[in-house]
C-alpha atoms as a PDB file:
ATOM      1  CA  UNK A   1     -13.243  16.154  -9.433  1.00  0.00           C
ATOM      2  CA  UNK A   2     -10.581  16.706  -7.087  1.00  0.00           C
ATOM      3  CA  UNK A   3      -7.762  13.948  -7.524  1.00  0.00           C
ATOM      4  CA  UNK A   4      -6.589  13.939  -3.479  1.00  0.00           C
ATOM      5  CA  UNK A   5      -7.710  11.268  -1.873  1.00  0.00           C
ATOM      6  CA  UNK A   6      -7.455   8.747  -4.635  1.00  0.00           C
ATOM      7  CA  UNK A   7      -6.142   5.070  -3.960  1.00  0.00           C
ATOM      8  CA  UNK A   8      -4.911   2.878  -6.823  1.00  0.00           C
ATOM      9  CA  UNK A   9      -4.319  -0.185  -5.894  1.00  0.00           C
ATOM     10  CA  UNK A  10      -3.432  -3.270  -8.523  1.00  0.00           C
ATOM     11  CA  UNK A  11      -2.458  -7.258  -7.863  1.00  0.00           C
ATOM     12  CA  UNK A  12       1.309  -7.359  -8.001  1.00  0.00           C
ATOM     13  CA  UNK A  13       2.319  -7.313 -12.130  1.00  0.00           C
ATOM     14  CA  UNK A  14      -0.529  -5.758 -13.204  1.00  0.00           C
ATOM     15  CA  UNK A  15       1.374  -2.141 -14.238  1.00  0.00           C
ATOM     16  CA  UNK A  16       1.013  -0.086 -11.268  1.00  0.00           C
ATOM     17  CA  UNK A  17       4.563   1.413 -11.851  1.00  0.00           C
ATOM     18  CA  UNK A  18       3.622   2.505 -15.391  1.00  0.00           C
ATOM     19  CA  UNK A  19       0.259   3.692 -14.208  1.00  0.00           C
ATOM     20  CA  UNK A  20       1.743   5.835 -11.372  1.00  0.00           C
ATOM     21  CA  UNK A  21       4.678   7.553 -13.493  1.00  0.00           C
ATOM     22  CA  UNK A  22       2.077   8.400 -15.891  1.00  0.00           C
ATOM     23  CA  UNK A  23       0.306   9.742 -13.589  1.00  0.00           C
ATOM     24  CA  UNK A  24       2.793  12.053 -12.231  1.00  0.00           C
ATOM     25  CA  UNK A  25       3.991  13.173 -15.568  1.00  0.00           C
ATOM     26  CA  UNK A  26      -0.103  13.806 -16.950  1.00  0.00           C
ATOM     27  CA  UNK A  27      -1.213  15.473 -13.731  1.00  0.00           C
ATOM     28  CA  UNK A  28       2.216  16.719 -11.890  1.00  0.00           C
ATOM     29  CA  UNK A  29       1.271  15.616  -8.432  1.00  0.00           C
ATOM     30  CA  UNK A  30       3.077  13.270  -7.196  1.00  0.00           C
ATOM     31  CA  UNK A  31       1.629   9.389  -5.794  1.00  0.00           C
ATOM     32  CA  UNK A  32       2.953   8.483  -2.442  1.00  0.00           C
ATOM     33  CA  UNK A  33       2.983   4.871  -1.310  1.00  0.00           C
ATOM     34  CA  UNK A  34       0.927   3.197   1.311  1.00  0.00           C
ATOM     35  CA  UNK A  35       3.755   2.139   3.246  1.00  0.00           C
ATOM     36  CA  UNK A  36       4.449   5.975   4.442  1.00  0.00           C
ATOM     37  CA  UNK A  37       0.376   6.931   4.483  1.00  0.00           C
ATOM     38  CA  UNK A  38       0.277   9.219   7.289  1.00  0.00           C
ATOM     39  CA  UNK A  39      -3.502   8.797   7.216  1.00  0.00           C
ATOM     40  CA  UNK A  40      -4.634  12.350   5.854  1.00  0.00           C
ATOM     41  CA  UNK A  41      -5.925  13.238   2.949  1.00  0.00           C
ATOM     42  CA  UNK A  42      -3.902  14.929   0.630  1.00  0.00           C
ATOM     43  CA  UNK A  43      -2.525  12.916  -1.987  1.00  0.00           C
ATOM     44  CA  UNK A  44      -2.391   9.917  -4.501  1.00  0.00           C
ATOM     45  CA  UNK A  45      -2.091   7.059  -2.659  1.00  0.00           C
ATOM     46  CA  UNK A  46      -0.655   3.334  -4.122  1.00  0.00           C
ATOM     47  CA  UNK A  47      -0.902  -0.241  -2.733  1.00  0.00           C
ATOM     48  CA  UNK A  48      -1.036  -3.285  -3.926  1.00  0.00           C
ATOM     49  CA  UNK A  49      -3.047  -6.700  -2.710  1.00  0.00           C
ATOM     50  CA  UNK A  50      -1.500  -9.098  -0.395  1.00  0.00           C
ATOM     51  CA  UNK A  51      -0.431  -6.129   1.365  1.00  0.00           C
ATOM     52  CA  UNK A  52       2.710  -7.393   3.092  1.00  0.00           C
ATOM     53  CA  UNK A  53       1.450  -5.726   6.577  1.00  0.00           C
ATOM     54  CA  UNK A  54      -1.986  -6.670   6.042  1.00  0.00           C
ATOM     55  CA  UNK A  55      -3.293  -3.312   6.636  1.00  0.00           C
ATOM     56  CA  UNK A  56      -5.947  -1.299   5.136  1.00  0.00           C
ATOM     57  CA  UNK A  57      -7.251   1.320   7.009  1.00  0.00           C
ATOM     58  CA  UNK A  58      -7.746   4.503   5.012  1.00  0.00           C
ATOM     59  CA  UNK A  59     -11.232   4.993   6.492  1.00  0.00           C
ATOM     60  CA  UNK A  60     -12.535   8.125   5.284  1.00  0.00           C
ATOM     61  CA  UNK A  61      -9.536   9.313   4.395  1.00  0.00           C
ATOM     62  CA  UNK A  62      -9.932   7.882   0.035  1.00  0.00           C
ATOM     63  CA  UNK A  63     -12.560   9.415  -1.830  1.00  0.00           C
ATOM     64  CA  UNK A  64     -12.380   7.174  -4.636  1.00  0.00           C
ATOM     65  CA  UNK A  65     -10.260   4.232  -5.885  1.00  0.00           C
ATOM     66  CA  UNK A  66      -8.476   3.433  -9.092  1.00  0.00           C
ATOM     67  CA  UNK A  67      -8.567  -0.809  -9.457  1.00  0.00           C
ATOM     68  CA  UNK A  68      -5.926  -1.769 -11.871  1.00  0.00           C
ATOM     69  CA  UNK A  69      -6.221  -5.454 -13.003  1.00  0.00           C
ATOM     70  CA  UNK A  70      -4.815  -7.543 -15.707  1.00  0.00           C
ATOM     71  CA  UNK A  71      -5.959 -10.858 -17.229  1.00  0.00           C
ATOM     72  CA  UNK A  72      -5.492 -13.263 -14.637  1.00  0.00           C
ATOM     73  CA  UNK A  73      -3.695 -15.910 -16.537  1.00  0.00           C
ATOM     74  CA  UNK A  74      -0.909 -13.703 -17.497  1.00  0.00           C
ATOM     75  CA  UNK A  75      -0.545 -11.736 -14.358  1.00  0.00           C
ATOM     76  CA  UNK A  76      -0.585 -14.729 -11.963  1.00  0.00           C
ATOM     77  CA  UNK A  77       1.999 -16.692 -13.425  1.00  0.00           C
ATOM     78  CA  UNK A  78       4.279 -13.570 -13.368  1.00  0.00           C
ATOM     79  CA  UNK A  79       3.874 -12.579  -9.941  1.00  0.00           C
END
């Protein structure tokens, strides 16, 4: 499947950083961030939950997400 138009988004401490350099090194295309999301499809896309602007409108523009979690009673305490 085609990987544009693919959201990861994570709970803050849950590895996104690891998860997205991997990602660019396995698949050499790079993940933007939500914060410059021009709203077209075209692209990796991460964000994390609380989203500081409270935002999420990606509409039709994510094909399919990528939900990266981590036991809650380690990653709470560290975020």
């Amino acid at each position: 499947k085609n990987p544009y138009g693919t959201l990861f988004a994570s709970y803050p401490g849950a590895g996104m950083r690891l998860t997205w350099q991997m990602t660019e090194g396995a698949s050499g295309i790079s993940v933007g961030d939500d914060f410059f999301y021009s709203g077209k499809l075209g692209g990796l896309v991460k964000t994390q939950y609380p989203h500081p602007e409270g935002i999420w409108s990606y509409g039709k523009n994510m094909d399919q997400v990528i939900l990266l979690i981590r036991n809650p009673r380690w990653n709470i305490p560290s975020y």
